[in-house]
Structures are given as structure tokens and as C-alpha cells.
PDB file of N, CA and C in Angstrom:
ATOM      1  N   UNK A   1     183.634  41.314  80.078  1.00  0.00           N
ATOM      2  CA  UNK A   1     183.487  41.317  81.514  1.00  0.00           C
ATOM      3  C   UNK A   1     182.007  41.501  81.854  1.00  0.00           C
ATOM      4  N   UNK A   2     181.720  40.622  82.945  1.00  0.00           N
ATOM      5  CA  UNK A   2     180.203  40.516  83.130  1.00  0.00           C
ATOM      6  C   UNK A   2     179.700  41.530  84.065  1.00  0.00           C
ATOM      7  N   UNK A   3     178.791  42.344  84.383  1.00  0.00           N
ATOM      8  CA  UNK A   3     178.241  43.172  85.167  1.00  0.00           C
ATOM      9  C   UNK A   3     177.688  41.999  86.191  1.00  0.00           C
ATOM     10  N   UNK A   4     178.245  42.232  87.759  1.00  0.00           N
ATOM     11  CA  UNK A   4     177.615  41.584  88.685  1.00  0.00           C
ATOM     12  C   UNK A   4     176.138  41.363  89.169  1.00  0.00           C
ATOM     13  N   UNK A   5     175.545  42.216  87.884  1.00  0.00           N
ATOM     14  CA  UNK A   5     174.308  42.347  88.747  1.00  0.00           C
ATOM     15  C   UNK A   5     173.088  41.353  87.576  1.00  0.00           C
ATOM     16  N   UNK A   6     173.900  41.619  86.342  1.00  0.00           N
ATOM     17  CA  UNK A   6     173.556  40.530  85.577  1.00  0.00           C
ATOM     18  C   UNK A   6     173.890  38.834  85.709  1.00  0.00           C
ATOM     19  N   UNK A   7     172.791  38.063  85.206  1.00  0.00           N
ATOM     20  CA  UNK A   7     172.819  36.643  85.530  1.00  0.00           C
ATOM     21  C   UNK A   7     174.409  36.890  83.726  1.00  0.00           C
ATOM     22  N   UNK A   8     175.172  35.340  84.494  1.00  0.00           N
ATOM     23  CA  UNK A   8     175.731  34.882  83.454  1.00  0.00           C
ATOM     24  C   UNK A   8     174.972  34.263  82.495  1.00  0.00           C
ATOM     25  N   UNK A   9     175.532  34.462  81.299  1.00  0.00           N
ATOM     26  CA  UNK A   9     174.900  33.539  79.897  1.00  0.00           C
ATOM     27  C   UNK A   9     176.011  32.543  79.522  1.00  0.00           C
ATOM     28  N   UNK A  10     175.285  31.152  79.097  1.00  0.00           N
ATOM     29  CA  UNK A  10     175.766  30.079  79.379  1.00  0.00           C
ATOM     30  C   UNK A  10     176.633  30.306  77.666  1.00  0.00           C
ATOM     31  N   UNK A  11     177.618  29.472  78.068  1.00  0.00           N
ATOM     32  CA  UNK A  11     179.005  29.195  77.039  1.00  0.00           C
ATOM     33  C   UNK A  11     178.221  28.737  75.753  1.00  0.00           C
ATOM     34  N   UNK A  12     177.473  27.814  75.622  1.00  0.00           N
ATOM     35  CA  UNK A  12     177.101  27.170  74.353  1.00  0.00           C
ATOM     36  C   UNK A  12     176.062  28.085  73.550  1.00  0.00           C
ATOM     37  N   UNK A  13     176.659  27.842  71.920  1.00  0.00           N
ATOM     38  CA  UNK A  13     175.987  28.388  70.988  1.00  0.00           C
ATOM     39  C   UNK A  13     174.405  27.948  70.901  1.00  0.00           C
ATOM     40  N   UNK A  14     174.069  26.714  71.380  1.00  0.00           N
ATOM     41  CA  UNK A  14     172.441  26.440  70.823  1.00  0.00           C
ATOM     42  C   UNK A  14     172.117  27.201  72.187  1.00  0.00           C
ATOM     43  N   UNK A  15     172.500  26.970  73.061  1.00  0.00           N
ATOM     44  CA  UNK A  15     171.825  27.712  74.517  1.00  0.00           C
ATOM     45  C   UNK A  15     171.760  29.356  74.274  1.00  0.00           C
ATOM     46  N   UNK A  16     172.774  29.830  73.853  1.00  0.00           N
ATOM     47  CA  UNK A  16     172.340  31.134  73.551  1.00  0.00           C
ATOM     48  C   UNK A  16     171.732  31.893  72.130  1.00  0.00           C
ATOM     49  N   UNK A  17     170.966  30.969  71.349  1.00  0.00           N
ATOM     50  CA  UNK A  17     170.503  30.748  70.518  1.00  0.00           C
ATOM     51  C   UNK A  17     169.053  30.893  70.417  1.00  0.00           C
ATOM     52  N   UNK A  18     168.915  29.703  71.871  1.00  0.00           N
ATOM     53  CA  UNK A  18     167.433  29.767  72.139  1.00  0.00           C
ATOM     54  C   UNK A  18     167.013  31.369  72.739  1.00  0.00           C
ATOM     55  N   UNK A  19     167.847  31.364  73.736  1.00  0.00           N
ATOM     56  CA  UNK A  19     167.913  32.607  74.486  1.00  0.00           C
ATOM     57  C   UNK A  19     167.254  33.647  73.585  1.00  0.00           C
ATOM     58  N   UNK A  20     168.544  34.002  72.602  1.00  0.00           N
ATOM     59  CA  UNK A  20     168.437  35.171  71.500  1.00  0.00           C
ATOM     60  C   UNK A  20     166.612  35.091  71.041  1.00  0.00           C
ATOM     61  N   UNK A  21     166.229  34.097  70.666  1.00  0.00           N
ATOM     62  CA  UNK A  21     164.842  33.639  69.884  1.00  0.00           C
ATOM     63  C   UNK A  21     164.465  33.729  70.889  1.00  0.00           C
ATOM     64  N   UNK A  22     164.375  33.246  71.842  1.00  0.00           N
ATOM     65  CA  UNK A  22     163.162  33.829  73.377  1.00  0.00           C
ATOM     66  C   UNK A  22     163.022  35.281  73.523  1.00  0.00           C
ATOM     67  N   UNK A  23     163.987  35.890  73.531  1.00  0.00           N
ATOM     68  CA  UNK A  23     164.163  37.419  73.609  1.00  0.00           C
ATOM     69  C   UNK A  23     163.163  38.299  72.332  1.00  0.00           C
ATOM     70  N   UNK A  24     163.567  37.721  71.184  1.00  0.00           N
ATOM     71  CA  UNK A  24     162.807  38.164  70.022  1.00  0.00           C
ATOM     72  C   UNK A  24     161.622  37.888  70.149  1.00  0.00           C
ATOM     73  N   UNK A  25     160.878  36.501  70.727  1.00  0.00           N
ATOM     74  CA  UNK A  25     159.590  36.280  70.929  1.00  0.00           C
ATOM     75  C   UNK A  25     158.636  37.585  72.234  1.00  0.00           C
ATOM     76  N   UNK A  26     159.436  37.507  72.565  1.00  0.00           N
ATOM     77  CA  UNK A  26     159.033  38.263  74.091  1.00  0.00           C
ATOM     78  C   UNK A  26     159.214  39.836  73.390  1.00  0.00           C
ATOM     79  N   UNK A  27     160.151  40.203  72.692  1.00  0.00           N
ATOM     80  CA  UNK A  27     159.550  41.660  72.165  1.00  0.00           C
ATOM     81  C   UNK A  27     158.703  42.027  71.309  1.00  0.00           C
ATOM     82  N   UNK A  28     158.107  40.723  70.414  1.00  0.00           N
ATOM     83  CA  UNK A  28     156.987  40.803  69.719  1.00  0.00           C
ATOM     84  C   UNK A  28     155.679  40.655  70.222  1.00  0.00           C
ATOM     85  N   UNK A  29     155.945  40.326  71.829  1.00  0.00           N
ATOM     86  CA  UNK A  29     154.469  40.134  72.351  1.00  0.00           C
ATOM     87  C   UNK A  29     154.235  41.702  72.814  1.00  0.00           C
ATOM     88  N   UNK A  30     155.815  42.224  73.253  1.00  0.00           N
ATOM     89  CA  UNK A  30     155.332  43.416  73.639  1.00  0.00           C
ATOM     90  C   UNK A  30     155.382  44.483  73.166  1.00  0.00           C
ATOM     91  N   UNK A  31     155.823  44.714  72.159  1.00  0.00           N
ATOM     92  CA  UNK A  31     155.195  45.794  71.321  1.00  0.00           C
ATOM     93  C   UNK A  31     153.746  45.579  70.493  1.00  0.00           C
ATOM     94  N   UNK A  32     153.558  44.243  70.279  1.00  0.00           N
ATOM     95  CA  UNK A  32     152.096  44.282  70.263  1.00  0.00           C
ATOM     96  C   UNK A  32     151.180  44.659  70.883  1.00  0.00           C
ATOM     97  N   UNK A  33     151.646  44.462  72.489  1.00  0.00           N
ATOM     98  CA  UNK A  33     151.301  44.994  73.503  1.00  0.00           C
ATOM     99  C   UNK A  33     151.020  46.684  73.621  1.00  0.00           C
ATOM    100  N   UNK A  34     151.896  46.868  73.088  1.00  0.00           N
ATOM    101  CA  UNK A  34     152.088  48.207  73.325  1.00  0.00           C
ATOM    102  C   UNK A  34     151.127  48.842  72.205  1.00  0.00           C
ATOM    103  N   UNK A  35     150.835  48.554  71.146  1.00  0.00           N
ATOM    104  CA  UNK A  35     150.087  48.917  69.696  1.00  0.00           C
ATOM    105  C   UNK A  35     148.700  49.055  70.060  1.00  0.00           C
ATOM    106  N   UNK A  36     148.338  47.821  70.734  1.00  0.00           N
ATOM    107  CA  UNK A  36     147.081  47.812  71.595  1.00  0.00           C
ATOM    108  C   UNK A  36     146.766  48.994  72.254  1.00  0.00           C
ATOM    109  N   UNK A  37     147.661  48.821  73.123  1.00  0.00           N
ATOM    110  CA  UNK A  37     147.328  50.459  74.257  1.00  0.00           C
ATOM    111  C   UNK A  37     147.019  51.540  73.625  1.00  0.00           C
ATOM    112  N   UNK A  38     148.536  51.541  72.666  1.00  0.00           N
ATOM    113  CA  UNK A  38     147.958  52.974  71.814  1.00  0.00           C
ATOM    114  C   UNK A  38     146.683  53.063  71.463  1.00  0.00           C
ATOM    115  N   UNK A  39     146.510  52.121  70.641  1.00  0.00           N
ATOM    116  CA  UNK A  39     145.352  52.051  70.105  1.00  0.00           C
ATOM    117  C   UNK A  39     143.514  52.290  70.979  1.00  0.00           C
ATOM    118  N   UNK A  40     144.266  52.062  71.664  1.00  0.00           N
ATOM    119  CA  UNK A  40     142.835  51.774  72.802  1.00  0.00           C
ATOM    120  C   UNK A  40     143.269  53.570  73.686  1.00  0.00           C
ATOM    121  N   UNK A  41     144.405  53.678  73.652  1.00  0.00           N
ATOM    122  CA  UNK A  41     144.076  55.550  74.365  1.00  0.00           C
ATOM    123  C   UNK A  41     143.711  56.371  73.405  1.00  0.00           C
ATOM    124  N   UNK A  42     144.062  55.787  72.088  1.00  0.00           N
ATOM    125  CA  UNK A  42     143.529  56.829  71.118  1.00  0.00           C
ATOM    126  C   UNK A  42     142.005  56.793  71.027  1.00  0.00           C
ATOM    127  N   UNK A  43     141.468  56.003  71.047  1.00  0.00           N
ATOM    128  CA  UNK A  43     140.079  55.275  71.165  1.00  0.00           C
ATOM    129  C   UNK A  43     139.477  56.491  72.262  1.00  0.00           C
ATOM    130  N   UNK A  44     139.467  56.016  73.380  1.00  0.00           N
ATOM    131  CA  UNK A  44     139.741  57.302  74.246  1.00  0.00           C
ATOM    132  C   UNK A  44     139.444  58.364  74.532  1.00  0.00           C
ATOM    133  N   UNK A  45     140.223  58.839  73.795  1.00  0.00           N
ATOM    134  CA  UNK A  45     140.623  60.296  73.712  1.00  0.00           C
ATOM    135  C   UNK A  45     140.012  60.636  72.664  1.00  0.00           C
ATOM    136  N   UNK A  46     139.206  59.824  71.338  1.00  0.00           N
ATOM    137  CA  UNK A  46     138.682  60.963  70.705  1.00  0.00           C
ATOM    138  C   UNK A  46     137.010  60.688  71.024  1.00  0.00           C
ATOM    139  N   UNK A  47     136.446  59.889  72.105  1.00  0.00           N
ATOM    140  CA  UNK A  47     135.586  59.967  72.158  1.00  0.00           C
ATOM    141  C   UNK A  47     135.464  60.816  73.598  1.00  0.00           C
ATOM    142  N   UNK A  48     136.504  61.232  74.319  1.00  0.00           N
ATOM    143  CA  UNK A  48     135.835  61.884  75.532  1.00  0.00           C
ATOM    144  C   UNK A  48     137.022  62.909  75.405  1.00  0.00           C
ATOM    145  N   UNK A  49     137.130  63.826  74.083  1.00  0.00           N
ATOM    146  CA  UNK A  49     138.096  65.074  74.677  1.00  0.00           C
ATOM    147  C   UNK A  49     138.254  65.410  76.321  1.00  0.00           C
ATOM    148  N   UNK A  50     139.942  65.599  76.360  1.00  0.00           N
ATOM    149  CA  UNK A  50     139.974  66.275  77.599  1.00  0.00           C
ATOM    150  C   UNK A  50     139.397  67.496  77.757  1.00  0.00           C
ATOM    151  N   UNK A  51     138.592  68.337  78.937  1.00  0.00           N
ATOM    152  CA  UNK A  51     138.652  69.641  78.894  1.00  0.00           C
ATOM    153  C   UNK A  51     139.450  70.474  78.933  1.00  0.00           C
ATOM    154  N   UNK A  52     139.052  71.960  78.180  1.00  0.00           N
ATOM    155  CA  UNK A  52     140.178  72.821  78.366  1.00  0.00           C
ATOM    156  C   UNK A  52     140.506  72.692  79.520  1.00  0.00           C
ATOM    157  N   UNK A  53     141.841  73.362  80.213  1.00  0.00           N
ATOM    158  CA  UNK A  53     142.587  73.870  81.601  1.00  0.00           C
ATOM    159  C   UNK A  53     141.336  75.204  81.679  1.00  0.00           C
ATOM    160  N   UNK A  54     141.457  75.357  83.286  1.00  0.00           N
ATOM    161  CA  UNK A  54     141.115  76.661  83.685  1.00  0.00           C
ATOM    162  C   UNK A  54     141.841  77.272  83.365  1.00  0.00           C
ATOM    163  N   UNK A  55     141.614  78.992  83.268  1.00  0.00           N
ATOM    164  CA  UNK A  55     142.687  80.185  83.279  1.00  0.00           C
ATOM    165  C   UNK A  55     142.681  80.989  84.486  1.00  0.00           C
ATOM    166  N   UNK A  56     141.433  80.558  85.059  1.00  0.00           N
ATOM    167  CA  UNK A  56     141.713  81.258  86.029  1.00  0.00           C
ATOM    168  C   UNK A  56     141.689  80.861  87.481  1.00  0.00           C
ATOM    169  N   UNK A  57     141.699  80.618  88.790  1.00  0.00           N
ATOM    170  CA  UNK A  57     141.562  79.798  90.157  1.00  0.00           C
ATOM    171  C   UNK A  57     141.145  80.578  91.044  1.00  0.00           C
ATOM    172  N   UNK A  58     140.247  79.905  91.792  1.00  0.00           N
ATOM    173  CA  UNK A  58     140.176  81.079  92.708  1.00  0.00           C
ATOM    174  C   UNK A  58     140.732  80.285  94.547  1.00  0.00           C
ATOM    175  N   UNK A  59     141.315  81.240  95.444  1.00  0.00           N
ATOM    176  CA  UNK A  59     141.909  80.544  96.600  1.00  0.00           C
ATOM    177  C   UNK A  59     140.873  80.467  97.514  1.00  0.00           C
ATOM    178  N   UNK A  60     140.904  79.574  98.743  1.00  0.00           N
ATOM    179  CA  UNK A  60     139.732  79.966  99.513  1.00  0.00           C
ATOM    180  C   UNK A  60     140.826  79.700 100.666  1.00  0.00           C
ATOM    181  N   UNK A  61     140.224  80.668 101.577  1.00  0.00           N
ATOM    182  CA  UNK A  61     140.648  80.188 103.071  1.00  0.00           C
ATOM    183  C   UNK A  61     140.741  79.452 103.728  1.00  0.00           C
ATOM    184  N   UNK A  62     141.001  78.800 105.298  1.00  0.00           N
ATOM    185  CA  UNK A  62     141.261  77.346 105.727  1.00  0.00           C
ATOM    186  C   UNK A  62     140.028  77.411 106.560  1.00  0.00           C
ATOM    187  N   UNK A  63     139.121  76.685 107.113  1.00  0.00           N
ATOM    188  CA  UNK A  63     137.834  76.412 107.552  1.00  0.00           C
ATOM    189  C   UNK A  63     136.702  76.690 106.807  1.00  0.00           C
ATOM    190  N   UNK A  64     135.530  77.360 108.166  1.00  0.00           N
ATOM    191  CA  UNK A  64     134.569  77.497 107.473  1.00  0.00           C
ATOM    192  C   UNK A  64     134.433  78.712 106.209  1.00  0.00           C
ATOM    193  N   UNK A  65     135.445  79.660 106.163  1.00  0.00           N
ATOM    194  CA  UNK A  65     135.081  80.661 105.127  1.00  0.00           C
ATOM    195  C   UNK A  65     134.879  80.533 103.880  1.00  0.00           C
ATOM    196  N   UNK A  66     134.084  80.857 103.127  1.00  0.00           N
ATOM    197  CA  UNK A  66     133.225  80.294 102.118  1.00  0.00           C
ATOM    198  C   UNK A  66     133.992  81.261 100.727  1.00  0.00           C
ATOM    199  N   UNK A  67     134.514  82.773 101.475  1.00  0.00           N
ATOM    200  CA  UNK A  67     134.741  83.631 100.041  1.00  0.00           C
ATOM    201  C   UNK A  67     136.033  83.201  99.828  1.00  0.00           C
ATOM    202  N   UNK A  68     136.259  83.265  98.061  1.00  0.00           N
ATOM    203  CA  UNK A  68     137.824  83.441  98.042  1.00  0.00           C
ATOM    204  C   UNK A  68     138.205  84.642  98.523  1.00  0.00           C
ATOM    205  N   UNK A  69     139.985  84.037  99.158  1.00  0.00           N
ATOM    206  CA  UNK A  69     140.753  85.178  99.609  1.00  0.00           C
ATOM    207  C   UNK A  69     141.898  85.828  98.265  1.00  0.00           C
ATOM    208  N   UNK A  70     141.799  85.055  97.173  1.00  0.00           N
ATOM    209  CA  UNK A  70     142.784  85.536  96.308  1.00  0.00           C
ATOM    210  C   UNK A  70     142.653  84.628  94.709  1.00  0.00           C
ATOM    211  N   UNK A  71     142.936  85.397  93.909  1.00  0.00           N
ATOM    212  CA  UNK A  71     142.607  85.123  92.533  1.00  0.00           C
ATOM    213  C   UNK A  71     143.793  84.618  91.864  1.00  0.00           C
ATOM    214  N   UNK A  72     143.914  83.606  91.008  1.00  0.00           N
ATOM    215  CA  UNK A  72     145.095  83.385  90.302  1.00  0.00           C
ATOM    216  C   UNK A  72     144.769  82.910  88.696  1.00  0.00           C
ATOM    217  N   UNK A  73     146.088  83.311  88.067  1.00  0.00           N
ATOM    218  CA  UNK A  73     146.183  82.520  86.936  1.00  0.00           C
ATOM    219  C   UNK A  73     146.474  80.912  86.494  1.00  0.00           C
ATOM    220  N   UNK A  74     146.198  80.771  85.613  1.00  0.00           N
ATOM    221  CA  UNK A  74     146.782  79.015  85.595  1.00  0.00           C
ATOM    222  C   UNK A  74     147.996  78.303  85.550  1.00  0.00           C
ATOM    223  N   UNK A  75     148.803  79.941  85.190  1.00  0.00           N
ATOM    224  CA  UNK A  75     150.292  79.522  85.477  1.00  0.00           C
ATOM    225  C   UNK A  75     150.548  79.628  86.686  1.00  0.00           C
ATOM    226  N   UNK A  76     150.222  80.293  87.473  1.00  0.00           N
ATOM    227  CA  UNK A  76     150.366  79.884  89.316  1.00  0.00           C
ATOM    228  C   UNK A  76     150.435  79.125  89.654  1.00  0.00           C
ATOM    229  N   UNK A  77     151.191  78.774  90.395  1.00  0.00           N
ATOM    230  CA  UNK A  77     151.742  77.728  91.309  1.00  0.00           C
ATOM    231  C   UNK A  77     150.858  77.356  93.054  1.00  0.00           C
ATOM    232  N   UNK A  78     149.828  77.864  92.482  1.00  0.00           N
ATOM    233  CA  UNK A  78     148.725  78.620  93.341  1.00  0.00           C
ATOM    234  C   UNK A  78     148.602  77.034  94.542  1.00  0.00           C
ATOM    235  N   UNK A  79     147.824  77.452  96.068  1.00  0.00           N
ATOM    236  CA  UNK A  79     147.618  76.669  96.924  1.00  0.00           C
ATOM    237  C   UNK A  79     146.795  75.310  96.370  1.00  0.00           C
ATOM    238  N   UNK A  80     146.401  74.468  97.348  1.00  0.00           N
ATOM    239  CA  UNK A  80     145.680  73.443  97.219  1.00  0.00           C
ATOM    240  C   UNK A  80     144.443  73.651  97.481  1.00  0.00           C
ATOM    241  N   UNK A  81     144.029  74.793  98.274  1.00  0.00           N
ATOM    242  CA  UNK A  81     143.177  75.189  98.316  1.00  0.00           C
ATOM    243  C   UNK A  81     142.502  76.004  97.240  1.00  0.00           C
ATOM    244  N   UNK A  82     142.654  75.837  95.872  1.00  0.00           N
ATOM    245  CA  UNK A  82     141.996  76.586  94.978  1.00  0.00           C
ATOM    246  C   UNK A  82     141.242  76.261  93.655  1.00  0.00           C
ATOM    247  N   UNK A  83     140.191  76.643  93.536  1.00  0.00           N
ATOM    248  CA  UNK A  83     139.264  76.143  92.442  1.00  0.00           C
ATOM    249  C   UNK A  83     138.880  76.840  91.218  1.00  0.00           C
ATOM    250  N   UNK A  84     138.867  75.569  90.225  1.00  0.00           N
ATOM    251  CA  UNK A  84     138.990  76.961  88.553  1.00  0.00           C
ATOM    252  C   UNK A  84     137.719  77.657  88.695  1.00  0.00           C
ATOM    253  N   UNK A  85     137.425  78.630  87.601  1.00  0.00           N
ATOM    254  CA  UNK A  85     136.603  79.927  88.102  1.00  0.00           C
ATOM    255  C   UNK A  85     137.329  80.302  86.213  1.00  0.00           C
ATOM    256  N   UNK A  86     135.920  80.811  85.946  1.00  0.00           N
ATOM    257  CA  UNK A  86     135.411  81.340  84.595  1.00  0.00           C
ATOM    258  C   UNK A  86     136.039  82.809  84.954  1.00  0.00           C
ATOM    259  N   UNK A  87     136.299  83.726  83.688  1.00  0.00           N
ATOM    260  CA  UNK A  87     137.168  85.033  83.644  1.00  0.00           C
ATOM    261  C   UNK A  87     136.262  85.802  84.144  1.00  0.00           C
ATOM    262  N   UNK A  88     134.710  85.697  83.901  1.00  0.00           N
ATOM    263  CA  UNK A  88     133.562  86.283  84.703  1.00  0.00           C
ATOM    264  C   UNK A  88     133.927  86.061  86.494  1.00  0.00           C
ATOM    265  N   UNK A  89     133.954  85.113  87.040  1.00  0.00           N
ATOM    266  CA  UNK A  89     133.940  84.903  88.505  1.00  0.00           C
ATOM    267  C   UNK A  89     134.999  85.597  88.561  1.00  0.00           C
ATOM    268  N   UNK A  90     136.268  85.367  88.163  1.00  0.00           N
ATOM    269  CA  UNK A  90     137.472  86.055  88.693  1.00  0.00           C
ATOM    270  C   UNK A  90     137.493  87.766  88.836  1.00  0.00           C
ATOM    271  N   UNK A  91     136.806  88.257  87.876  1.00  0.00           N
ATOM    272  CA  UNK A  91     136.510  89.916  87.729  1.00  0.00           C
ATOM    273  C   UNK A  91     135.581  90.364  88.842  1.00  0.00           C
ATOM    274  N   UNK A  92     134.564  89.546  88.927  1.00  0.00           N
ATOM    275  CA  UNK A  92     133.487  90.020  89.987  1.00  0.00           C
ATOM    276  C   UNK A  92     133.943  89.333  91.040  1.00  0.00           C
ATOM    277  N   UNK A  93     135.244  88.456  91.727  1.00  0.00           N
ATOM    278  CA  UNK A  93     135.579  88.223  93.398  1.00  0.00           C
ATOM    279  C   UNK A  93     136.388  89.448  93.114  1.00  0.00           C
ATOM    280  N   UNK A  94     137.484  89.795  92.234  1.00  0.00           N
ATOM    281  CA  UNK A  94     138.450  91.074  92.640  1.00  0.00           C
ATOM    282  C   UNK A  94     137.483  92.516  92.991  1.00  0.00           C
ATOM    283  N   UNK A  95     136.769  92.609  92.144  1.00  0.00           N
ATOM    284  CA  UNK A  95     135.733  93.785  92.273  1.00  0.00           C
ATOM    285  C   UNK A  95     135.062  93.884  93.394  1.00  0.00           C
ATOM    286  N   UNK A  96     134.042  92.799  94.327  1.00  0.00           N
ATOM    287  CA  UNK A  96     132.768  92.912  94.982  1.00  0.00           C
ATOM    288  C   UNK A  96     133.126  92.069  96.201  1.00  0.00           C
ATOM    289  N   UNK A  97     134.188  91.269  96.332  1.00  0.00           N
ATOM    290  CA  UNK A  97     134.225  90.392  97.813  1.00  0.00           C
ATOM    291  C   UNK A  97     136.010  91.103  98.536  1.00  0.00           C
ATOM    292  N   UNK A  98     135.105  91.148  99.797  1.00  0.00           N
ATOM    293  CA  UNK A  98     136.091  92.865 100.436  1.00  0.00           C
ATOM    294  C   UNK A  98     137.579  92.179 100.592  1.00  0.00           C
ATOM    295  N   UNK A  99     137.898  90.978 101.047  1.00  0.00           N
ATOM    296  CA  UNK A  99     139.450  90.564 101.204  1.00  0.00           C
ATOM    297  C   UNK A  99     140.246  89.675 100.117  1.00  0.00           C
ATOM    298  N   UNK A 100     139.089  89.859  99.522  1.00  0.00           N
ATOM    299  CA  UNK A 100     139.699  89.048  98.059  1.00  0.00           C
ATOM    300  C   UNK A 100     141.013  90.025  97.326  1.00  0.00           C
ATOM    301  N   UNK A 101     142.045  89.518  97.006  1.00  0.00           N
ATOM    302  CA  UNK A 101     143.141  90.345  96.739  1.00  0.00           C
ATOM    303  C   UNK A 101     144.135  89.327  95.153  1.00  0.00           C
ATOM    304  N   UNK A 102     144.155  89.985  93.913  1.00  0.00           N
ATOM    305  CA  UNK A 102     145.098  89.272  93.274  1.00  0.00           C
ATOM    306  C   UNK A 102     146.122  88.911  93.621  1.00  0.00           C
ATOM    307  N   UNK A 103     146.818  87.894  93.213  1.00  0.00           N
ATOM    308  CA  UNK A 103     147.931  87.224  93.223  1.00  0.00           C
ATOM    309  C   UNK A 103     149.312  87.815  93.134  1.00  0.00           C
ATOM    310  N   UNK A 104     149.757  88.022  94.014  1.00  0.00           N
ATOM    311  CA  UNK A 104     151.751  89.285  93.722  1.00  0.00           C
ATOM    312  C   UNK A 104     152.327  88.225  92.737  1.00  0.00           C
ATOM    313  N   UNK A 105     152.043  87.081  92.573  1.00  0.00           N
ATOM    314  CA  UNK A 105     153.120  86.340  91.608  1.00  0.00           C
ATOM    315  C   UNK A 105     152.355  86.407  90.571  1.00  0.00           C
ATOM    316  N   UNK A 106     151.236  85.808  90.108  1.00  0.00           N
ATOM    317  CA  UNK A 106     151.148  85.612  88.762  1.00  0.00           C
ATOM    318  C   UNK A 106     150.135  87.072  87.923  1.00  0.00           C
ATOM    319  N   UNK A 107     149.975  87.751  88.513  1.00  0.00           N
ATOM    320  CA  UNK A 107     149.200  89.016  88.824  1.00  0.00           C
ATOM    321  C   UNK A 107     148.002  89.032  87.989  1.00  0.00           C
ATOM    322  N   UNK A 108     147.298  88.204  87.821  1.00  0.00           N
ATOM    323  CA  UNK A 108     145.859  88.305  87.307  1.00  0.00           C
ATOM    324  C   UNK A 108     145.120  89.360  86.986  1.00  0.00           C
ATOM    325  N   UNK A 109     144.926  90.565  87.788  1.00  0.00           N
ATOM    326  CA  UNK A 109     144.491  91.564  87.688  1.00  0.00           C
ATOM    327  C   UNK A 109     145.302  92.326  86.069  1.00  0.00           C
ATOM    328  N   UNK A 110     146.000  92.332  85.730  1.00  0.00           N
ATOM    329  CA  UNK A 110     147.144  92.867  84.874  1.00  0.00           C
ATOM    330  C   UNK A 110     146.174  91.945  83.265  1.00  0.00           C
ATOM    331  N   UNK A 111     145.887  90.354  83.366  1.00  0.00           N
ATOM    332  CA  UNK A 111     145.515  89.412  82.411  1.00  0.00           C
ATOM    333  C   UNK A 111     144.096  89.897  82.568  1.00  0.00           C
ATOM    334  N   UNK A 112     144.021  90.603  83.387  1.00  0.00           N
ATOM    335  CA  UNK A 112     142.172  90.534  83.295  1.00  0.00           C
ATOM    336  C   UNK A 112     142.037  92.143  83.137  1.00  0.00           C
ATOM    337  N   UNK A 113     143.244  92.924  82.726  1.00  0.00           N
ATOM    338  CA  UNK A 113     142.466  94.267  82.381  1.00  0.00           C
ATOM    339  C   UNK A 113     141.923  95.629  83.622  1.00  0.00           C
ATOM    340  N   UNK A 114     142.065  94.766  84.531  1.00  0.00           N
ATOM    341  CA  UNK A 114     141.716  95.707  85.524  1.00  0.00           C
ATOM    342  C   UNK A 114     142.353  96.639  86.064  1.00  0.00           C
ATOM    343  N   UNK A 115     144.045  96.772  85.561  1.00  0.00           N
ATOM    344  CA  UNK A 115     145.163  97.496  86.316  1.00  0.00           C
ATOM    345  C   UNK A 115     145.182  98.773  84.933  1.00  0.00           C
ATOM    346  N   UNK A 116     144.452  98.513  83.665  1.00  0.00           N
ATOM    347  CA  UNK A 116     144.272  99.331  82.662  1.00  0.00           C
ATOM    348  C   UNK A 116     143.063 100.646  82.744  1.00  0.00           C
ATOM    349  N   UNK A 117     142.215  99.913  83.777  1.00  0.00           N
ATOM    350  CA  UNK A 117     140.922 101.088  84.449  1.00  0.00           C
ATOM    351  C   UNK A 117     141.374 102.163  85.266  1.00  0.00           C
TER     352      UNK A 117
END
């Protein structure tokens, strides 16, 4: 029984013959296809390593305010508003900028040692 959404295939053996051999031609172009690519992302990738991920983000407020308002980890699910930041920046916004406040979800302060002082 034919699926309606598929074309019918015609009754005769040489017709579906060719078919079969068209089909085989057409998957040898594309997994060649595909060998290529690999080949060419691997290419890639070992000449321009990705960079590490940040570990740490920092949030900023909506307009002109310039300080972050809150610190996160990289597992945070953190705003759009937030930019990676070295384990140095993240210690000195919790410490020295007055409304800057860690994260209640991913609690940074805890990864950075500071809840141990």
C-alpha cells in the first residue's frame, strides 16, 4: 500500500531499475559530499581553535548605566544583557561596585570563594 504523499513507482522492472541505479548514483554524490565538508570543518577547526567558554558573565542594566548589576556563572541561564568577564573582574564587581549583587540561581559568590571569607 502506497503512502499518499509519496509519488507512485512505475510497474516495470527496467523502469525501476533505472530508478534503483539513479538513487545509488545520487547517494554517492552525496556522501562524497558530505566527506568534503567533513573534511574542510576539520580543516577549520584545527587551524582556528574555538575559544574557551567564559566562566564567568557579568549583567548590566537597561540604558545608560555602565556598572554591572549582577554576576553570573556560565551555567546561568543569565540575561541578554550580559558579558563574559575573567574570575579577576567578577571578584572585584562583587567586592567594589555598590549594587552589584551575585546571582540567587547560579550563586557565583559560593564558585568564587567569597561566601568562605
Amino acid at each position: 500500500m502506497n503512502s499518499p504523499e509519496l509519488l507512485p513507482l512505475p510497474p516495470r522492472l527496467d523502469q525501476l531499475l533505472v530508478i534503483r541505479r539513479w538513487l545509488e548514483l545520487t547517494l554517492e554524490r552525496v556522501d562524497a559530499r558530505i566527506e568534503t565538508v567533513r573534511e574542510t570543518e576539520a580543516a577549520l577547526a584545527q587551524r582556528r581553535p574555538l575559544p574557551e567558554p567564559a566562566a564567568w558573565w557579568l549583567e548590566y542594566g537597561r540604558g545608560v548605566q555602565q556598572a554591572p548589576t549582577r554576576v553570573h556563572t556560565s551555567a546561568c541561564p543569565q540575561g541578554s544583557r550580559s558579558r563574559p568577564a575573567t574570575r579577576q573582574s567578577a571578584l572585584e564587581t562583587l567586592r567594589t561596585v555598590p549594587d552589584a549583587i551575585a546571582c540567587p540561581l547560579c550563586r557565583p559568590d559560593s564558585d568564587l570563594g567569597l561566601l568562605d571569607q
